[in-house]
C-alpha atoms as a PDB file:
ATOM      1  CA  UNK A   1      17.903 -48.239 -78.488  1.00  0.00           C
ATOM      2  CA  UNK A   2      15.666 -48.421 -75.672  1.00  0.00           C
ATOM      3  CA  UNK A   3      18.360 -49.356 -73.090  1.00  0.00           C
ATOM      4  CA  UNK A   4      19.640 -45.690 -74.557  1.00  0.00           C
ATOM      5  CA  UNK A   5      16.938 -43.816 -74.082  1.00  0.00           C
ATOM      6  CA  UNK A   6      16.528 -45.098 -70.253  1.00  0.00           C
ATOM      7  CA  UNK A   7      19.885 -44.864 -69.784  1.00  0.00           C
ATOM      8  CA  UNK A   8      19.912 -41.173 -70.756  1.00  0.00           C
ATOM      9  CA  UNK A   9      16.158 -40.498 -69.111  1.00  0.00           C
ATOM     10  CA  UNK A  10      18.070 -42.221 -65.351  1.00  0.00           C
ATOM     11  CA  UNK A  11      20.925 -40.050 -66.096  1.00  0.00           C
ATOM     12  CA  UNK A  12      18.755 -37.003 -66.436  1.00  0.00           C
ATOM     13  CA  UNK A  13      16.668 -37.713 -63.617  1.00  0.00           C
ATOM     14  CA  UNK A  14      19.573 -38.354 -60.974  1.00  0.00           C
ATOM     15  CA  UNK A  15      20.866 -34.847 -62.478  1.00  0.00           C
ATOM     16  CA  UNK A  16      17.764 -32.900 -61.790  1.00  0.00           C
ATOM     17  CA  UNK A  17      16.927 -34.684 -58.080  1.00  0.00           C
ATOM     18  CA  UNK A  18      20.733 -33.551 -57.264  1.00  0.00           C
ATOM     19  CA  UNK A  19      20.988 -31.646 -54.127  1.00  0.00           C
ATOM     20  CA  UNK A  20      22.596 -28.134 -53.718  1.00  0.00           C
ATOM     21  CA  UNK A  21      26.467 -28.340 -55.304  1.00  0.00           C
ATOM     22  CA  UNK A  22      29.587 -28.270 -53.543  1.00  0.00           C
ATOM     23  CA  UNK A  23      31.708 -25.173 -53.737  1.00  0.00           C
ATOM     24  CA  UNK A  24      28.547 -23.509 -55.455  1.00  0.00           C
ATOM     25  CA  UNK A  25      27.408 -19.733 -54.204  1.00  0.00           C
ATOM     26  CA  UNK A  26      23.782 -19.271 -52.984  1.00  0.00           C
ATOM     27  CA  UNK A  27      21.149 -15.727 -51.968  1.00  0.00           C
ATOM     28  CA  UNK A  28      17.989 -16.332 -49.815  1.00  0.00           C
ATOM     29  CA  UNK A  29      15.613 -14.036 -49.067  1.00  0.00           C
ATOM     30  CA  UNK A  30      13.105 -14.996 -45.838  1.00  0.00           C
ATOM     31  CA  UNK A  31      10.609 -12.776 -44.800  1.00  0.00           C
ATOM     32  CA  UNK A  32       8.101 -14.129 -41.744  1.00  0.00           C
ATOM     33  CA  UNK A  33       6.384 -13.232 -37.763  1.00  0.00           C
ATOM     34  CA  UNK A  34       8.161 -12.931 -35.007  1.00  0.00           C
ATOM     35  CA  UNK A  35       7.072 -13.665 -32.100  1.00  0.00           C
ATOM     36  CA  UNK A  36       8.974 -12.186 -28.484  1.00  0.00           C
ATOM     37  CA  UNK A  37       7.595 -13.680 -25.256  1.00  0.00           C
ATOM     38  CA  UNK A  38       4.070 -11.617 -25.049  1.00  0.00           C
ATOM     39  CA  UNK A  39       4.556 -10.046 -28.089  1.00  0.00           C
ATOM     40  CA  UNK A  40       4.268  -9.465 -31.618  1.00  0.00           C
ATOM     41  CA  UNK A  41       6.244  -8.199 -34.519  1.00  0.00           C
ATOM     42  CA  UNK A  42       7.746  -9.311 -38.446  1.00  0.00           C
ATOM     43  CA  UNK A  43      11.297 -10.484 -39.149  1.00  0.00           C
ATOM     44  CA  UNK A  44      13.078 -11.075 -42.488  1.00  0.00           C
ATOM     45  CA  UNK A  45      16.706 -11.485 -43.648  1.00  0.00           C
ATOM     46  CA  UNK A  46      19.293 -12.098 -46.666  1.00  0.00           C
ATOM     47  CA  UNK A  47      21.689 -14.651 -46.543  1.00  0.00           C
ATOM     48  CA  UNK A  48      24.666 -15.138 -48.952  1.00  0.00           C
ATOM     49  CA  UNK A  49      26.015 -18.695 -48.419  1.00  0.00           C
ATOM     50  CA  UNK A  50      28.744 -20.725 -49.796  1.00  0.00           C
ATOM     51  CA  UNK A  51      28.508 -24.869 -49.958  1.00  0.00           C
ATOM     52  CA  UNK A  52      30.899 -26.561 -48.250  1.00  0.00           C
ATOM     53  CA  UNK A  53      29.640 -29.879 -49.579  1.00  0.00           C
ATOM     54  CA  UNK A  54      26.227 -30.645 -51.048  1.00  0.00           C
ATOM     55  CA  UNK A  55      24.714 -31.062 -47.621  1.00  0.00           C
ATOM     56  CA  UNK A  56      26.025 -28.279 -45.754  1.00  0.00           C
ATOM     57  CA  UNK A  57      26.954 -24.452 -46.121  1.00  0.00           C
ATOM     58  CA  UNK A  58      28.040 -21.842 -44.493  1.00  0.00           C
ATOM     59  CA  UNK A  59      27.038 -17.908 -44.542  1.00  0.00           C
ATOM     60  CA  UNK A  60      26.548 -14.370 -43.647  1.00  0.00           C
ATOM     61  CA  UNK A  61      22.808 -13.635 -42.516  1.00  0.00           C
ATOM     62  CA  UNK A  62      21.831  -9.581 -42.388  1.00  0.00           C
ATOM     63  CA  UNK A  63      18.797  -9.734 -40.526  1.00  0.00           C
ATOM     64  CA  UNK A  64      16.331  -6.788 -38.911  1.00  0.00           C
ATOM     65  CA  UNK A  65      12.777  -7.237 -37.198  1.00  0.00           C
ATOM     66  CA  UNK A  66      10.449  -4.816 -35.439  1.00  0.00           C
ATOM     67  CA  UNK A  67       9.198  -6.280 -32.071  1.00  0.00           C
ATOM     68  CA  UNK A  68       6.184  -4.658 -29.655  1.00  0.00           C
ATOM     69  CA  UNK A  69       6.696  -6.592 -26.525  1.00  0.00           C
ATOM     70  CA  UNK A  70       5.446  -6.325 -23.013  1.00  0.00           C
ATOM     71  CA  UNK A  71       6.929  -4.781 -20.332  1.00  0.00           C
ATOM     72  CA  UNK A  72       5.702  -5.581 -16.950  1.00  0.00           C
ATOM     73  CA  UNK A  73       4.154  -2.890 -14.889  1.00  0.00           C
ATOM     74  CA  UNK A  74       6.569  -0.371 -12.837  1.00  0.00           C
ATOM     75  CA  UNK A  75       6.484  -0.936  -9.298  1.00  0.00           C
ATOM     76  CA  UNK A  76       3.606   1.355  -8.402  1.00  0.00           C
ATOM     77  CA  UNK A  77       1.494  -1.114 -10.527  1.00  0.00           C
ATOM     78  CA  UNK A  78       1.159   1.839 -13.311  1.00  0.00           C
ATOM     79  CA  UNK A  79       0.549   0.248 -17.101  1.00  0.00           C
ATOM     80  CA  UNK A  80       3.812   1.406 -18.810  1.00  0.00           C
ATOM     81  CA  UNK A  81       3.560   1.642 -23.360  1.00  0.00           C
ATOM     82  CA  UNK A  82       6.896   1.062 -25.450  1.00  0.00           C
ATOM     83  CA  UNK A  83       7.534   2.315 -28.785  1.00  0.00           C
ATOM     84  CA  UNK A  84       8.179  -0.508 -31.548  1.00  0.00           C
ATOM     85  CA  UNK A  85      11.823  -1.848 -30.901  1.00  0.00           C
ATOM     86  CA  UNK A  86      13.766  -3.202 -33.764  1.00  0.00           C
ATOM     87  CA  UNK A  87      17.147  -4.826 -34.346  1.00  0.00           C
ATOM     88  CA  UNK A  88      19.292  -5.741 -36.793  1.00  0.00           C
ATOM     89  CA  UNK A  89      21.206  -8.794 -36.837  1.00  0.00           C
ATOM     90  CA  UNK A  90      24.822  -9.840 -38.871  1.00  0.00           C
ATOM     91  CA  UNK A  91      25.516 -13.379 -37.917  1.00  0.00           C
ATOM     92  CA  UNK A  92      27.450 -16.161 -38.934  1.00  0.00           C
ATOM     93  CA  UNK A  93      25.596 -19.173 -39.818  1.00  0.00           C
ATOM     94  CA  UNK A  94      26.053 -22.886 -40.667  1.00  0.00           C
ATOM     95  CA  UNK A  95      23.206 -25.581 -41.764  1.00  0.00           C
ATOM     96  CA  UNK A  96      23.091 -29.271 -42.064  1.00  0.00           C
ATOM     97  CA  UNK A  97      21.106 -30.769 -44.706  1.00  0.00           C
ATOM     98  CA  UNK A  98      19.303 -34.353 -44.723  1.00  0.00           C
ATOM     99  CA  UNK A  99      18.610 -34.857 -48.370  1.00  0.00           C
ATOM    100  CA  UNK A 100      15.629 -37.475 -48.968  1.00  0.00           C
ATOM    101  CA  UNK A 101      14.513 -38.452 -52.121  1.00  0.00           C
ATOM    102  CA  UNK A 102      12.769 -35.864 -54.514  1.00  0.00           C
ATOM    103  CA  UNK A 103      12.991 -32.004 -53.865  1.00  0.00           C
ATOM    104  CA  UNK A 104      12.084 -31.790 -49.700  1.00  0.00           C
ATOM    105  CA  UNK A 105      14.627 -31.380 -47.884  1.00  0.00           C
ATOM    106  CA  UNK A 106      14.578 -30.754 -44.281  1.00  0.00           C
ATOM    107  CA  UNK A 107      17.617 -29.096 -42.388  1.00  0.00           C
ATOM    108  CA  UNK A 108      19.110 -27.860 -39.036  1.00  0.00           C
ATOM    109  CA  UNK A 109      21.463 -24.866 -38.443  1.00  0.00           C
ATOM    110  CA  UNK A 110      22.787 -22.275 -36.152  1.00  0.00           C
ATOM    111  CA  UNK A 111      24.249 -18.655 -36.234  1.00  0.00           C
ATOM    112  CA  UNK A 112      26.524 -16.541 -33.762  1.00  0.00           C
ATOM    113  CA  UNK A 113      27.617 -13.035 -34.329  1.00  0.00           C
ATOM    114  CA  UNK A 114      26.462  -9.715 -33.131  1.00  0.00           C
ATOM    115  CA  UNK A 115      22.605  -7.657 -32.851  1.00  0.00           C
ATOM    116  CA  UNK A 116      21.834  -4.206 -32.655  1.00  0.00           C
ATOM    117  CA  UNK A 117      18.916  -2.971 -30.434  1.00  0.00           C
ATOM    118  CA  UNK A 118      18.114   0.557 -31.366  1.00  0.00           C
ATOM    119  CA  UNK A 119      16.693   2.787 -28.266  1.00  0.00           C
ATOM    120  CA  UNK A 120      13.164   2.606 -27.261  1.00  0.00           C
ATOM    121  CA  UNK A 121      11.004   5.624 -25.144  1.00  0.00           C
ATOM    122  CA  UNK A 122       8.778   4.315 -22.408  1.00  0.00           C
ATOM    123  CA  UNK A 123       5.884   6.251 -21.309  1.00  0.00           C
ATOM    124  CA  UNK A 124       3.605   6.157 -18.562  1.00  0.00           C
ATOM    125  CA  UNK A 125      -0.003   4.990 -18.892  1.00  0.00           C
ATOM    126  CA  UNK A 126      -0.965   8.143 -17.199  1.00  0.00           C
ATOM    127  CA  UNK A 127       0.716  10.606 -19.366  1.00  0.00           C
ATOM    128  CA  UNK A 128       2.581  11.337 -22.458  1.00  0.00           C
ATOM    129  CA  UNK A 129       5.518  12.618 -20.726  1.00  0.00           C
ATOM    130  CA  UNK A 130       9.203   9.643 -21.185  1.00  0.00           C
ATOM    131  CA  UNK A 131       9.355   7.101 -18.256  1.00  0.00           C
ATOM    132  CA  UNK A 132      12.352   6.016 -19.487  1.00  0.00           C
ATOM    133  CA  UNK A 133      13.122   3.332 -22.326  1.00  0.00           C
ATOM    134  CA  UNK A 134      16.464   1.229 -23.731  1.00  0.00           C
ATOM    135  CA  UNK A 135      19.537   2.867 -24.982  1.00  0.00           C
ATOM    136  CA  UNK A 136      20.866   1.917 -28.431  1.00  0.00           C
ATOM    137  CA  UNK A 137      23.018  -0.829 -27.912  1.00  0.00           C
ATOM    138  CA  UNK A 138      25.016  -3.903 -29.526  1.00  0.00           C
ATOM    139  CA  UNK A 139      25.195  -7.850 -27.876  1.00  0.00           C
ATOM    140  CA  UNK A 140      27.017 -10.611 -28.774  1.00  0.00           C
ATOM    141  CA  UNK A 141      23.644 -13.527 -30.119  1.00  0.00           C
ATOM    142  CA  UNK A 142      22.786 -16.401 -31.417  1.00  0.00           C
ATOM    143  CA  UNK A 143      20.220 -18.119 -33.417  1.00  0.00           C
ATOM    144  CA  UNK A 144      19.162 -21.822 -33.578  1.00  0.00           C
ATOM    145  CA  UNK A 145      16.715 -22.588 -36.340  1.00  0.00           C
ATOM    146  CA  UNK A 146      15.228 -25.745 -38.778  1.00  0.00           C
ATOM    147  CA  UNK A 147      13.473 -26.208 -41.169  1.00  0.00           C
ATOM    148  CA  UNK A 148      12.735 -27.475 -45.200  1.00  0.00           C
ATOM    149  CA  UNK A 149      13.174 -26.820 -48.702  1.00  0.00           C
ATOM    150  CA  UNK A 150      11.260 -27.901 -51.582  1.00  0.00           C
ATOM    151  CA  UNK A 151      12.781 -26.506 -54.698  1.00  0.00           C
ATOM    152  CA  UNK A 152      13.917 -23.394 -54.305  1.00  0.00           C
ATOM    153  CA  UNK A 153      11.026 -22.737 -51.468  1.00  0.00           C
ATOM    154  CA  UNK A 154      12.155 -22.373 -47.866  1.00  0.00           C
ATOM    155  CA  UNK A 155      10.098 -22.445 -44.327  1.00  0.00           C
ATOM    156  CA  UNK A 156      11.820 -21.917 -41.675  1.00  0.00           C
ATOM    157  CA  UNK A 157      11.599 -22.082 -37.807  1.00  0.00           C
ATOM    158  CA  UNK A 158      14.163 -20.459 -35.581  1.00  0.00           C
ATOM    159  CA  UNK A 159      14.959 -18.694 -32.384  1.00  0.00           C
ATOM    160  CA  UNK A 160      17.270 -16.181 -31.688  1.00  0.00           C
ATOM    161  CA  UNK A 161      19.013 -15.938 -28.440  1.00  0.00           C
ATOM    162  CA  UNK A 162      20.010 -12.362 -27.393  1.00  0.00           C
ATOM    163  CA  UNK A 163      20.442 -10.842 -23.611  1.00  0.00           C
ATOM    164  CA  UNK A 164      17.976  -9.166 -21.968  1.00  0.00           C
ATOM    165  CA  UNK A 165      18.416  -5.242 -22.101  1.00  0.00           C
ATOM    166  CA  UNK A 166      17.961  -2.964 -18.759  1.00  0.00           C
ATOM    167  CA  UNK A 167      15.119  -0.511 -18.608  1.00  0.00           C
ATOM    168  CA  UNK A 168      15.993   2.991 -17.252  1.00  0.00           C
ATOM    169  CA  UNK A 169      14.090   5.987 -16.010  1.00  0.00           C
ATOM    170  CA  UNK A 170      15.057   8.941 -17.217  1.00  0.00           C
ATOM    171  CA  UNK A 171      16.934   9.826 -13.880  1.00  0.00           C
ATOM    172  CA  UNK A 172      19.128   6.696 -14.335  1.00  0.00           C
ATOM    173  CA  UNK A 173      17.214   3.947 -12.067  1.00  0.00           C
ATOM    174  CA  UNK A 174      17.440   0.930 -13.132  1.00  0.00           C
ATOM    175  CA  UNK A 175      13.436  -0.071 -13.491  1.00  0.00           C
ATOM    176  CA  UNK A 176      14.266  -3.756 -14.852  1.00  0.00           C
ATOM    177  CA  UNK A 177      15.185  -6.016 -17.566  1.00  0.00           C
ATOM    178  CA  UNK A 178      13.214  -6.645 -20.839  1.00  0.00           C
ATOM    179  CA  UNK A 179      13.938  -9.829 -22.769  1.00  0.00           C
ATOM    180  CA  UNK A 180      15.365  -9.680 -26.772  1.00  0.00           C
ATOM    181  CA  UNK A 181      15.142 -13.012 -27.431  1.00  0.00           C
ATOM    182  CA  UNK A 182      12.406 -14.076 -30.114  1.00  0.00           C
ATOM    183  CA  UNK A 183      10.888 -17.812 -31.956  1.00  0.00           C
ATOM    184  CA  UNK A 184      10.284 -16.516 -35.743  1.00  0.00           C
ATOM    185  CA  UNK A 185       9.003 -18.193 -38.902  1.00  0.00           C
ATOM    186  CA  UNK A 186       9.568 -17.116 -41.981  1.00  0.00           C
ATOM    187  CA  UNK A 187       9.367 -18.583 -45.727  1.00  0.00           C
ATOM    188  CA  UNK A 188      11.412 -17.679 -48.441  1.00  0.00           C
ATOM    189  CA  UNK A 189      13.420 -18.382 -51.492  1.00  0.00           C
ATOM    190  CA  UNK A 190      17.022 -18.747 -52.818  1.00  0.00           C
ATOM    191  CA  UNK A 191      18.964 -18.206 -56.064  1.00  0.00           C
ATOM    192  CA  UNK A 192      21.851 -20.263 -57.087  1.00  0.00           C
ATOM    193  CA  UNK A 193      24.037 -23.109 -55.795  1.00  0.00           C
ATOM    194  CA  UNK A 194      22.435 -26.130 -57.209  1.00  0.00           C
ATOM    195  CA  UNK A 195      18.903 -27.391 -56.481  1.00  0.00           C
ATOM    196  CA  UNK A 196      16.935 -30.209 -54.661  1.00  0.00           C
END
């Protein structure tokens, strides 16, 4: 009877420190900083995935953030203010677990697909009056990110790689570039497809 009971209790316990399940559908939800060179702002995303095996899955990430970043000086050494810039992401993604034993589970992954910059004013120091800004625009990006899970808890670390955008004055000059690209970290959750 007790070679039963341990039998079953092994049984159970290989069961419950299973990893995610192949062929299984899984949500996240990741909210977090993010963090533009010289800048601030907060990120956060939903992610539908499918497993491809019980270490890796692919997925579809919807993503958006709101950035302030600095913008150097214009070339009369005048202070120049941008409005909040956001963008919205849709990217493919793929990750690549390494399951230990027990519930963490630390993985890599990586994302292509396309970002939307909305348009951003620019205004002198000096003055209220538009010195220019960013046009609304689209660019092909990419994100490279790691991280764990324990449970159904996620941290992540990532950066997303998107072009730099051109700054114009109002008349048309070009003024410069301004960078997109942004390190974030976020934590989060998911729902479904198995568990650590």
């Amino acid at each position: 009877m007790k070679k039963l009971i341990f039998s079953a209790l092994f049984v159970f316990a290989a069961i419950l420190s299973q990893g995610q399940e192949e062929g299984k559908f899984r949500v996240g939800l990741n909210l977090g900083g993010a963090f533009p060179s010289g800048g601030f702002g907060v990120m956060g995303d939903l992610e539908a995935k499918y497993n491809l095996s019980d270490n890796m899955n692919v997925g579809i990430r919807f993503g958006s953030a709101a950035l302030v970043k600095d913008i150097e000086q214009d070339g009369a050494g005048d202070p120049i203010e941008a409005d909040v810039s956001a963008q919205g992401s849709y990217l493919g993604t793929f990750d690549y677990y390494f399951p230990l034993s027990g519930s963490f589970t630390p993985f890599v992954g990586a994302g292509a697909g396309i970002v939307s910059i909305a348009a951003v004013s620019i205004k002198d120091g000096d003055d209220e009056d538009d010195f220019g800004g960013l046009d609304a625009s689209s660019k092909f990006g990419g994100m490279l990110r790691g991280g764990f899970e324990a449970g159904k808890f996620r941290l992540t670390m990532e950066y997303n790689l998107v072009p730099k955008s051109t700054i114009e004055a109002v008349d048309g000059t070009e003024l410069g570039e301004v960078g997109n690209g942004f390190f974030g970290v976020t934590i989060g959750f998911f729902v479904g497809g198995g568990r650590w």
